[in-house]
N, C-alpha and C. Protein backbone atom coordinates (compact mmCIF):
# COMPACT_ATOMS: atom_id res chain seq x y z
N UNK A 1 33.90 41.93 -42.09
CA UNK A 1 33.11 40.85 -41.58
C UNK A 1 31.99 40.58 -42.57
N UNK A 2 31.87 39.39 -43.08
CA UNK A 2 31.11 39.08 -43.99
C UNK A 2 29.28 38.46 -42.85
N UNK A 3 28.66 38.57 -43.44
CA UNK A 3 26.91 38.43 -42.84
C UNK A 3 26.47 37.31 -43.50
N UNK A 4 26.21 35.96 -42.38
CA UNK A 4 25.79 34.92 -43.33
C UNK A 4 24.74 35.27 -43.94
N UNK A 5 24.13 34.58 -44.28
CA UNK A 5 22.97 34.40 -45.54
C UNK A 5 21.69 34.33 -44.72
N UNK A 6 20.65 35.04 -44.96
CA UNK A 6 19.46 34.43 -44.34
C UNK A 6 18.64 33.26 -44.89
N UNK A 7 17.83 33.01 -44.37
CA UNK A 7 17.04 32.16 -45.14
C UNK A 7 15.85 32.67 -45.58
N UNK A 8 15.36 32.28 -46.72
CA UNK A 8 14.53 32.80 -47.23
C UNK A 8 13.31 32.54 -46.19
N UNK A 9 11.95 33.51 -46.14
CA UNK A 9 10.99 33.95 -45.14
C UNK A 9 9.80 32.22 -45.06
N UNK A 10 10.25 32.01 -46.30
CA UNK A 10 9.19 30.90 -46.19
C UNK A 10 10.07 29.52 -45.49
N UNK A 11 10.96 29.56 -45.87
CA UNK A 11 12.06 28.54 -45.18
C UNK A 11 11.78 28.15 -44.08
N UNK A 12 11.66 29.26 -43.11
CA UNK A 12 11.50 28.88 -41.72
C UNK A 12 10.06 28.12 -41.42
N UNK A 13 9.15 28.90 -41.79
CA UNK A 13 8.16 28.30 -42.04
C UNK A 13 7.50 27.21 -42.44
N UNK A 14 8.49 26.53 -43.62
CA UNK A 14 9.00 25.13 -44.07
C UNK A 14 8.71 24.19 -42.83
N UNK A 15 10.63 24.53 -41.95
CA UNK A 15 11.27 23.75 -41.58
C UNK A 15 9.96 23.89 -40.08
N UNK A 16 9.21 24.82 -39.85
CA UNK A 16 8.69 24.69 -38.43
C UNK A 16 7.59 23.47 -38.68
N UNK A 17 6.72 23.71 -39.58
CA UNK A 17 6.22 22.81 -40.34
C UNK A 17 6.60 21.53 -40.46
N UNK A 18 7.70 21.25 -41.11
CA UNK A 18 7.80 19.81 -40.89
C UNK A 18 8.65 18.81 -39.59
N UNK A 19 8.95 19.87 -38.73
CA UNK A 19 9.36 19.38 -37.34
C UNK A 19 7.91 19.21 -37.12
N UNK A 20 6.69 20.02 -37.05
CA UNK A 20 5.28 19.37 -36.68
C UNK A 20 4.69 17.98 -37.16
N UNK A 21 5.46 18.08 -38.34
CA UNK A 21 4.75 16.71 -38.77
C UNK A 21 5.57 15.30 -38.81
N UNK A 22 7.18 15.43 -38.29
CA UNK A 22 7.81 14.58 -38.04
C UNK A 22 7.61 14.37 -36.30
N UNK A 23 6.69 15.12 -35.58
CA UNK A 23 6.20 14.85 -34.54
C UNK A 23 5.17 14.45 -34.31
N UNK A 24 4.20 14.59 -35.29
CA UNK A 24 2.88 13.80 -35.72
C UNK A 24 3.39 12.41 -36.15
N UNK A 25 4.05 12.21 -36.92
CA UNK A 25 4.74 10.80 -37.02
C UNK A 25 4.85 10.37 -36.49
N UNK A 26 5.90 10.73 -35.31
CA UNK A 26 6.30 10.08 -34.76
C UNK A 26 5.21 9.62 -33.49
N UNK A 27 4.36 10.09 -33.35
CA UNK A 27 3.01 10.20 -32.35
C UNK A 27 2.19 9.14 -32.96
N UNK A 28 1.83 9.37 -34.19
CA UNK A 28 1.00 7.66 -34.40
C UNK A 28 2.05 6.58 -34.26
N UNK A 29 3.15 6.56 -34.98
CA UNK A 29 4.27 4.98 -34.29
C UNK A 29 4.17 4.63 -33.59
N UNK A 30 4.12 5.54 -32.36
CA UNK A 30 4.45 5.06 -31.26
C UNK A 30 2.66 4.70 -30.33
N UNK A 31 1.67 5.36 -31.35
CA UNK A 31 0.10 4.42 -31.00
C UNK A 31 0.28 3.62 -31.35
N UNK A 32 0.49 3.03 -32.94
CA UNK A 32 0.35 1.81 -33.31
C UNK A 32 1.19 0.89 -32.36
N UNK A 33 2.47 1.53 -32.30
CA UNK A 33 3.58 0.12 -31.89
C UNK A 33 2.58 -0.49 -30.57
N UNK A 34 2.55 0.71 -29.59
CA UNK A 34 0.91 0.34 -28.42
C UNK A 34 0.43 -0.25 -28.05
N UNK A 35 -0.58 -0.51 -29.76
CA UNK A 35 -1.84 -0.99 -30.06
C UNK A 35 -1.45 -2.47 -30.59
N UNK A 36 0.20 -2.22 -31.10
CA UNK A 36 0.35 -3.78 -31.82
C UNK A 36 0.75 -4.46 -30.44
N UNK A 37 1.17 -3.97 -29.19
CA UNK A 37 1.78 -4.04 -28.18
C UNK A 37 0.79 -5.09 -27.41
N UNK A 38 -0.53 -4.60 -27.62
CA UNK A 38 -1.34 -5.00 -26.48
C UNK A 38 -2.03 -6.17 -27.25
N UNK A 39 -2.15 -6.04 -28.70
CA UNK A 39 -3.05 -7.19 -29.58
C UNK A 39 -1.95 -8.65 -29.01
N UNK A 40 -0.91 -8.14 -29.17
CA UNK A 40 -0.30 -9.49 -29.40
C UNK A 40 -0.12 -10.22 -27.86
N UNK A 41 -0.10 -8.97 -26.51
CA UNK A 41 -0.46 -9.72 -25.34
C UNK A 41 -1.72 -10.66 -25.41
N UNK A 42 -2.77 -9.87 -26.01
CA UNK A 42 -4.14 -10.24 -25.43
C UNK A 42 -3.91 -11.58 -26.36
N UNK A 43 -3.40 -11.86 -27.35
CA UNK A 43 -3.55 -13.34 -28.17
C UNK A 43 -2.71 -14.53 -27.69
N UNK A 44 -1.52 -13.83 -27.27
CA UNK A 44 -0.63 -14.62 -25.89
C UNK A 44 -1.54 -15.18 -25.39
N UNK A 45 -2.20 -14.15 -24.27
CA UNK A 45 -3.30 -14.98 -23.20
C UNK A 45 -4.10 -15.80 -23.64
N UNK A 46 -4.92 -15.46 -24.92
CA UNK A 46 -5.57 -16.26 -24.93
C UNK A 46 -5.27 -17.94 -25.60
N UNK A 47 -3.75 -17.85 -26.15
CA UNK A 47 -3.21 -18.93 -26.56
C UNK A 47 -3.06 -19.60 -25.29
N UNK A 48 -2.68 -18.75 -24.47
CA UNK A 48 -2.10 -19.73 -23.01
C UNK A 48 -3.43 -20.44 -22.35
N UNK A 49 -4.29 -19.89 -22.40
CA UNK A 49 -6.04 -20.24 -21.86
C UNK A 49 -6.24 -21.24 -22.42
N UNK A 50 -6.60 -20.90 -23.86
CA UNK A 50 -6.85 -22.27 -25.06
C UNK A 50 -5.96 -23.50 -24.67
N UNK A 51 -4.85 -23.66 -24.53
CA UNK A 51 -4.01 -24.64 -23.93
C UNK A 51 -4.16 -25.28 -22.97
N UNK A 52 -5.08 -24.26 -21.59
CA UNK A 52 -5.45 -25.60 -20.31
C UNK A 52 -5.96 -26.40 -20.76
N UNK A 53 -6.51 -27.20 -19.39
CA UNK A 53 -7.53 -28.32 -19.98
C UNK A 53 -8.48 -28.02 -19.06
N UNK A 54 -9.74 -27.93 -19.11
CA UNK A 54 -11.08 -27.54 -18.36
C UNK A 54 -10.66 -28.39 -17.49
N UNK A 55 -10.77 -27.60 -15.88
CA UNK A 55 -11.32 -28.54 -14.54
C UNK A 55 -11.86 -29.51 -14.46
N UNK A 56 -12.06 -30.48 -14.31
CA UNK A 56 -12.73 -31.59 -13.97
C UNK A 56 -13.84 -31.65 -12.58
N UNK A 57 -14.78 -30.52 -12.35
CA UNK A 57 -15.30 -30.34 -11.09
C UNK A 57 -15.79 -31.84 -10.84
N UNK A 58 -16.62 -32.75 -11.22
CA UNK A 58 -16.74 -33.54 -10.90
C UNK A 58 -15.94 -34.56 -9.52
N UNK A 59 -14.30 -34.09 -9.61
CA UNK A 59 -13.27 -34.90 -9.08
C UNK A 59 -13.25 -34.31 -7.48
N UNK A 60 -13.60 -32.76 -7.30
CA UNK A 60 -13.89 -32.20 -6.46
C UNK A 60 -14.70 -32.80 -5.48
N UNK A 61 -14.43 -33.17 -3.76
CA UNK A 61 -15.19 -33.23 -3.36
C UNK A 61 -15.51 -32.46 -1.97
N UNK A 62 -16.54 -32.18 -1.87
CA UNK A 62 -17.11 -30.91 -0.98
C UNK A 62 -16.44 -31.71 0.18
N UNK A 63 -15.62 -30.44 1.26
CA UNK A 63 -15.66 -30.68 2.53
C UNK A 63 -16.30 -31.25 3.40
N UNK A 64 -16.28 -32.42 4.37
CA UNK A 64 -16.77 -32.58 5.44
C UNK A 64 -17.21 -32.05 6.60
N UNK A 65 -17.94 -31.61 7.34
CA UNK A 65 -18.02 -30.56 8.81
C UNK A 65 -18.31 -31.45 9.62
N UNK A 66 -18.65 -32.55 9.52
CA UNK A 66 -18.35 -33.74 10.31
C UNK A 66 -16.93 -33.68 11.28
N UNK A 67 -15.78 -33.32 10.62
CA UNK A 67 -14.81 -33.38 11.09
C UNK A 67 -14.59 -31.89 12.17
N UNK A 68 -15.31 -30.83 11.98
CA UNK A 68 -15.30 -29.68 12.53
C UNK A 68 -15.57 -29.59 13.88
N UNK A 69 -15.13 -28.86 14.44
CA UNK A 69 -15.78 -28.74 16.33
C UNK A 69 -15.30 -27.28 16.68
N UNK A 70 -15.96 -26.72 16.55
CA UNK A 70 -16.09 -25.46 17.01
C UNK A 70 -15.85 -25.47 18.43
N UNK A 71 -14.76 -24.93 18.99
CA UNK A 71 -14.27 -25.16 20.30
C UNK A 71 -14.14 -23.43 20.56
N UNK A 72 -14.92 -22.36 20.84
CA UNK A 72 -14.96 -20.99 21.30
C UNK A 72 -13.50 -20.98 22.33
N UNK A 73 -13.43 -20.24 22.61
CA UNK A 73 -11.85 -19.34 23.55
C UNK A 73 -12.87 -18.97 24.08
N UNK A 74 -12.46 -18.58 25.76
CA UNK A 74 -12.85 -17.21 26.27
C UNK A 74 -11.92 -16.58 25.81
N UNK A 75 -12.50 -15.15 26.10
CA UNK A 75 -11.13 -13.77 25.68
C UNK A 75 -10.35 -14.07 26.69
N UNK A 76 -9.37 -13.39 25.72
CA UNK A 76 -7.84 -13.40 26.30
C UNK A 76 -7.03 -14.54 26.25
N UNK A 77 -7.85 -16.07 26.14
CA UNK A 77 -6.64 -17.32 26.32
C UNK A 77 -6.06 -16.98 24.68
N UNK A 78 -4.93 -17.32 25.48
CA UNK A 78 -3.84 -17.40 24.10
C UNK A 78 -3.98 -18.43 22.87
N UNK A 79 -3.54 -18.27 21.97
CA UNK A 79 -4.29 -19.10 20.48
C UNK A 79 -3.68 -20.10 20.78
N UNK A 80 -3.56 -21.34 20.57
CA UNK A 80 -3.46 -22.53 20.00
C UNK A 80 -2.13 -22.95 19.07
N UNK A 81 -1.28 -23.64 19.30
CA UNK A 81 -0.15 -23.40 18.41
C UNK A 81 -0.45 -23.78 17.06
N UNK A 82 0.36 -23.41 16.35
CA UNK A 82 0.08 -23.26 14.75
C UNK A 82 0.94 -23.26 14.21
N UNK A 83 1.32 -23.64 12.82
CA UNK A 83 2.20 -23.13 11.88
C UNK A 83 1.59 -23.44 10.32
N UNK A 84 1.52 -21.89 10.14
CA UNK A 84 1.38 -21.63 8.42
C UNK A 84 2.42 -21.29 7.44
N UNK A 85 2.35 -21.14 6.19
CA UNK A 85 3.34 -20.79 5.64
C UNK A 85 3.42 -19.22 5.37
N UNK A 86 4.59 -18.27 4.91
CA UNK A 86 4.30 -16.74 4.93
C UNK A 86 4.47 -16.67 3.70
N UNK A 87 3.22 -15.66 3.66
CA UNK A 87 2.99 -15.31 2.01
C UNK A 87 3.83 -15.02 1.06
N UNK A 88 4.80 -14.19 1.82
CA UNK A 88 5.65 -13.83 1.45
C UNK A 88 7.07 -14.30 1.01
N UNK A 89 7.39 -15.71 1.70
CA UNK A 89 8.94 -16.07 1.49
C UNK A 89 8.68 -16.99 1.72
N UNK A 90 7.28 -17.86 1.94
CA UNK A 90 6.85 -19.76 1.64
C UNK A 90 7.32 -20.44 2.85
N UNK A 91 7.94 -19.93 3.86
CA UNK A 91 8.50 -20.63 5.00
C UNK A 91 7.58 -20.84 5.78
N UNK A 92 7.48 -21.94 6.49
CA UNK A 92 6.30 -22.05 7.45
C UNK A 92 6.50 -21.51 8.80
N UNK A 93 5.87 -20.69 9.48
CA UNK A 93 6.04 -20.07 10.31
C UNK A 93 4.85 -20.62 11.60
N UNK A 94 5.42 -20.50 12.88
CA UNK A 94 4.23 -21.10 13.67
C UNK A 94 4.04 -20.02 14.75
N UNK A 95 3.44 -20.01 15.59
CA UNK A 95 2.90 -18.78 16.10
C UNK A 95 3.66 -18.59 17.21
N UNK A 96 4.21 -19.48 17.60
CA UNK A 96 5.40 -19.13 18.74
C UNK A 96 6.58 -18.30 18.19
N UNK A 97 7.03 -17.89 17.18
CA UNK A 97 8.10 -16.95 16.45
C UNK A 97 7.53 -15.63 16.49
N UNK A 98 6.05 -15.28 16.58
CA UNK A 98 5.34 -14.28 16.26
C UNK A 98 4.83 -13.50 17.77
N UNK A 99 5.11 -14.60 18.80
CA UNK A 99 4.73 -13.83 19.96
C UNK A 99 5.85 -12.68 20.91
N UNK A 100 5.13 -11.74 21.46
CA UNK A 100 6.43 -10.81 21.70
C UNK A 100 6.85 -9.70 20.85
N UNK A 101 6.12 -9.89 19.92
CA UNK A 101 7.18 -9.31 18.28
C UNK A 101 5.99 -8.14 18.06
N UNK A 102 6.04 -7.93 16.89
CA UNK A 102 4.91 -7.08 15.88
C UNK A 102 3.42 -7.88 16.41
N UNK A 103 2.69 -7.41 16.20
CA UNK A 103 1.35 -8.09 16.12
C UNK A 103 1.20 -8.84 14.96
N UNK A 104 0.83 -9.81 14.90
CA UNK A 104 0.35 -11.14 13.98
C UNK A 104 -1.05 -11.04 13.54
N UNK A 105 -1.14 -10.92 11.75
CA UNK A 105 -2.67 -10.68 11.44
C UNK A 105 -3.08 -12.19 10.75
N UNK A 106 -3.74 -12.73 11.05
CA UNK A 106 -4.06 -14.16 10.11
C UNK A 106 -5.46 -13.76 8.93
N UNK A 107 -4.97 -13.72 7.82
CA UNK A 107 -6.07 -13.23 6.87
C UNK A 107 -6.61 -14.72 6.50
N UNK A 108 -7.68 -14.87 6.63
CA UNK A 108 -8.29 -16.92 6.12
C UNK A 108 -9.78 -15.95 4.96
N UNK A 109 -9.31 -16.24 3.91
CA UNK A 109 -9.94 -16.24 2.71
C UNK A 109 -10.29 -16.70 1.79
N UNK A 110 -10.92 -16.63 0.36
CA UNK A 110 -11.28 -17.53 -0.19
C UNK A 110 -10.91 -17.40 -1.54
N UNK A 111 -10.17 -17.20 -2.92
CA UNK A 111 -9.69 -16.50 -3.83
C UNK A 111 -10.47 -16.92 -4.94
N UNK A 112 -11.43 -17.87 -4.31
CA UNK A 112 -12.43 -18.32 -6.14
C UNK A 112 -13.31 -17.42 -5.89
């Protein structure tokens, strides 16, 4: 039976060595690629921004409360029929589908 060959003592040492540094390599690539990753989102956006056209607030005009009437419930009378659309799947839904069922949450907010 013949005994392969060893490798010489520094060899190993070599090769542990440059598996470290083909893992260091490969560790900044994959920062930069990242870093090139996120530059070129953030210039996207701001190409897409640069492209609106400023609001025109002027065209805006403030609500009326003229038209408003605060009409209170006592507790307990039942709501008022309705139909909104669901956030979720755009269908308009009115509050007679919702009675009986799960409880119904109406979130009225403001997103500016």
């Amino acid at each position: 039976m013949t005994e392969r060959p060893r490798p010489a003592p520094g060899l190993r040492a070599a090769l542990l060595g440059c598996g470290r540094a083909v893992a260091a390599c490969l560790a900044v690539a994959l920062a930069a690629a990242v870093a090139l990753d996120r530059g070129l989102a953030a210039r996207h956006a701001r190409e897409v921004t640069a492209g609106l056209p400023a609001p025109d607030r002027s065209s805006l005009q403030a609500p009326s409360p003229e038209g408003w009437r605060a009409t209170p419930l006592p507790p307990g009378t039942p709501a008022p029929p309705f139909r909104l659309p669901d956030v979720r799947t755009g269908r308009r839904v009115s509050l007679e589908e919702c009675r009986g069922g799960r409880p119904a949450v109406l979130l009225l907010s403001s997103f500016g």
